[in-house]
Protein backbone atom coordinates (compact mmCIF):
# COMPACT_ATOMS: atom_id res chain seq x y z
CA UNK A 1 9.57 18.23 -10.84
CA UNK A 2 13.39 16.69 -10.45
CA UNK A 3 15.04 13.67 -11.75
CA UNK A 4 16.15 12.74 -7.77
CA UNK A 5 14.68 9.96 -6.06
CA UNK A 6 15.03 6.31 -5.67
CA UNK A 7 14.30 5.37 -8.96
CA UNK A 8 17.12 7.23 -11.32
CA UNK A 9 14.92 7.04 -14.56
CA UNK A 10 12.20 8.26 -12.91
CA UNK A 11 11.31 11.53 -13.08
CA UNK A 12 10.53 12.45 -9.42
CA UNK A 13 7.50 14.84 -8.68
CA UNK A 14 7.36 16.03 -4.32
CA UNK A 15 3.88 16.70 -3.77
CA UNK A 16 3.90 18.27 -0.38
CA UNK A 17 0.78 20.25 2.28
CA UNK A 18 -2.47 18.80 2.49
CA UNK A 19 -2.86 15.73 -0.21
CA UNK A 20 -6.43 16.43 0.38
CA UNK A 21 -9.90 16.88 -1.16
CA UNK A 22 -9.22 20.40 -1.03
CA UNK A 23 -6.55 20.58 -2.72
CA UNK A 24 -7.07 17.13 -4.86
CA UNK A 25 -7.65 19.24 -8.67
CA UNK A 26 -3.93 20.52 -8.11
CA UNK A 27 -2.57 17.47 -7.66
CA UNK A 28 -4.13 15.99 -9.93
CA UNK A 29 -3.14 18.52 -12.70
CA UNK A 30 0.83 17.83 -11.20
CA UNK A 31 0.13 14.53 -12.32
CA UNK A 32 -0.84 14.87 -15.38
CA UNK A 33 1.64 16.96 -16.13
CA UNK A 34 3.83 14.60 -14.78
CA UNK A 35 2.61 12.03 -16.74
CA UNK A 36 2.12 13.50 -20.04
CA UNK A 37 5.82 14.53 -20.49
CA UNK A 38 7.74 10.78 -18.78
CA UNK A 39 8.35 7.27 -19.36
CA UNK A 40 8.31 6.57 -15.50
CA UNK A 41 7.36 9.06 -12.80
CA UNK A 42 7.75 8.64 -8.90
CA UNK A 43 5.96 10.46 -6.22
CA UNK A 44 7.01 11.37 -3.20
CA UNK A 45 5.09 12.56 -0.87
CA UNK A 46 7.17 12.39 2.17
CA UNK A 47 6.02 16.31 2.38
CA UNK A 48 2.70 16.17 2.97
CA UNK A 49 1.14 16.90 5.91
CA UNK A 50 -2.58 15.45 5.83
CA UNK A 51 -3.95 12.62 3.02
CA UNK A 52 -7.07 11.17 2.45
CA UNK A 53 -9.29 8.98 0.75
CA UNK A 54 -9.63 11.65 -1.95
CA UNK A 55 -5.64 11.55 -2.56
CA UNK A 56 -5.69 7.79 -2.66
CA UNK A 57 -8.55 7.80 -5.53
CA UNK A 58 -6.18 10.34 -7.34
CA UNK A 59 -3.58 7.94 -6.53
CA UNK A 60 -5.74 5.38 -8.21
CA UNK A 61 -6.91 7.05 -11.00
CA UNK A 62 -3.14 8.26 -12.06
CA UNK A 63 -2.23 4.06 -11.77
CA UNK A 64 -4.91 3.40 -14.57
CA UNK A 65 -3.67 6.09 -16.65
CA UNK A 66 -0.57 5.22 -16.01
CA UNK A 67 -1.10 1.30 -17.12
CA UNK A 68 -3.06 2.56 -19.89
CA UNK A 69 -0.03 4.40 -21.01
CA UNK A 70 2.55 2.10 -20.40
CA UNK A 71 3.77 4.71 -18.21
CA UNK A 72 5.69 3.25 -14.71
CA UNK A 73 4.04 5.07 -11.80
CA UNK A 74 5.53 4.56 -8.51
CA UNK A 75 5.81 5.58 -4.68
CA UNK A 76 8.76 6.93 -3.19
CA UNK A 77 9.52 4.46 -0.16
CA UNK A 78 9.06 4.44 2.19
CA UNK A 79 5.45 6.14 2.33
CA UNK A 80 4.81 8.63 4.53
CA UNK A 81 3.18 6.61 7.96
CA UNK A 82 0.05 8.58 7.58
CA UNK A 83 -0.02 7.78 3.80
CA UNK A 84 0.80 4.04 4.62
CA UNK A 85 -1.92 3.86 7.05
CA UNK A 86 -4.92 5.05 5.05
CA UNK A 87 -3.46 2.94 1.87
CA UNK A 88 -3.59 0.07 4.46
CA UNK A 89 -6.79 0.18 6.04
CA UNK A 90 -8.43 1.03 2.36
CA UNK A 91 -6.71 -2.28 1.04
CA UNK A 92 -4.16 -0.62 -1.37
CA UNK A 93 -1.32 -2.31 0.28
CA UNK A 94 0.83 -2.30 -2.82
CA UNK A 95 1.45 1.00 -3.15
CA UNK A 96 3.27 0.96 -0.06
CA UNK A 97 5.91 -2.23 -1.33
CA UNK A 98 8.75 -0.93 -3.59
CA UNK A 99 7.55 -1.96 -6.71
CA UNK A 100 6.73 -0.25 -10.03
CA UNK A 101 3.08 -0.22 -11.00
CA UNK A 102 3.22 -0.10 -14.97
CA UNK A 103 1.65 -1.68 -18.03
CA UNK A 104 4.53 -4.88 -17.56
């Protein structure tokens, strides 16, 4: 986890491989991780190789906590094409606009 990224009071975790159900329980324990110790995190994924629905539940899931939290949760833009695509057709379009998903 780094401090770089678009958003420079964001603490910026790179998840990168297969964003997969296979490999969904590590991600999801980056993210709480992630989560447990910052005011604002950003992902970037922009090293991943293969996503699916699984990742975008987790992707989900970490928003709610997030809100819950008061915790800003956000996507390094731009997402990935293959990440934008499957956010698209599943209707999560704003995940893929630059804008902070937190409790405000």
């Amino acid at each position: 986890m780094s401090t770089t990224g678009s958003n420079p009071a964001a603490h910026c975790v790179r998840l990168h491989g297969r964003l997969t159900i296979a490999t969904v329980q590590d991600s999801r324990n980056t993210l709480l991780e992630a989560l447990r110790g910052s005011p604002a995190v950003e992902l970037d994924c922009d090293g991943g190789t293969a996503f699916d629905i699984a990742f975008v539940q987790l992707l989900e899931s970490a928003r709610a906590l997030a809100q819950r939290d008061g915790i800003g949760l956000s996507l390094r833009q731009p997402v990935p094409p293959p990440l934008a695509a499957i956010l698209a057709e599943g209707g999560f379009r704003d995940w893929t606009s630059p804008v902070e998903r937190s409790a405000a």
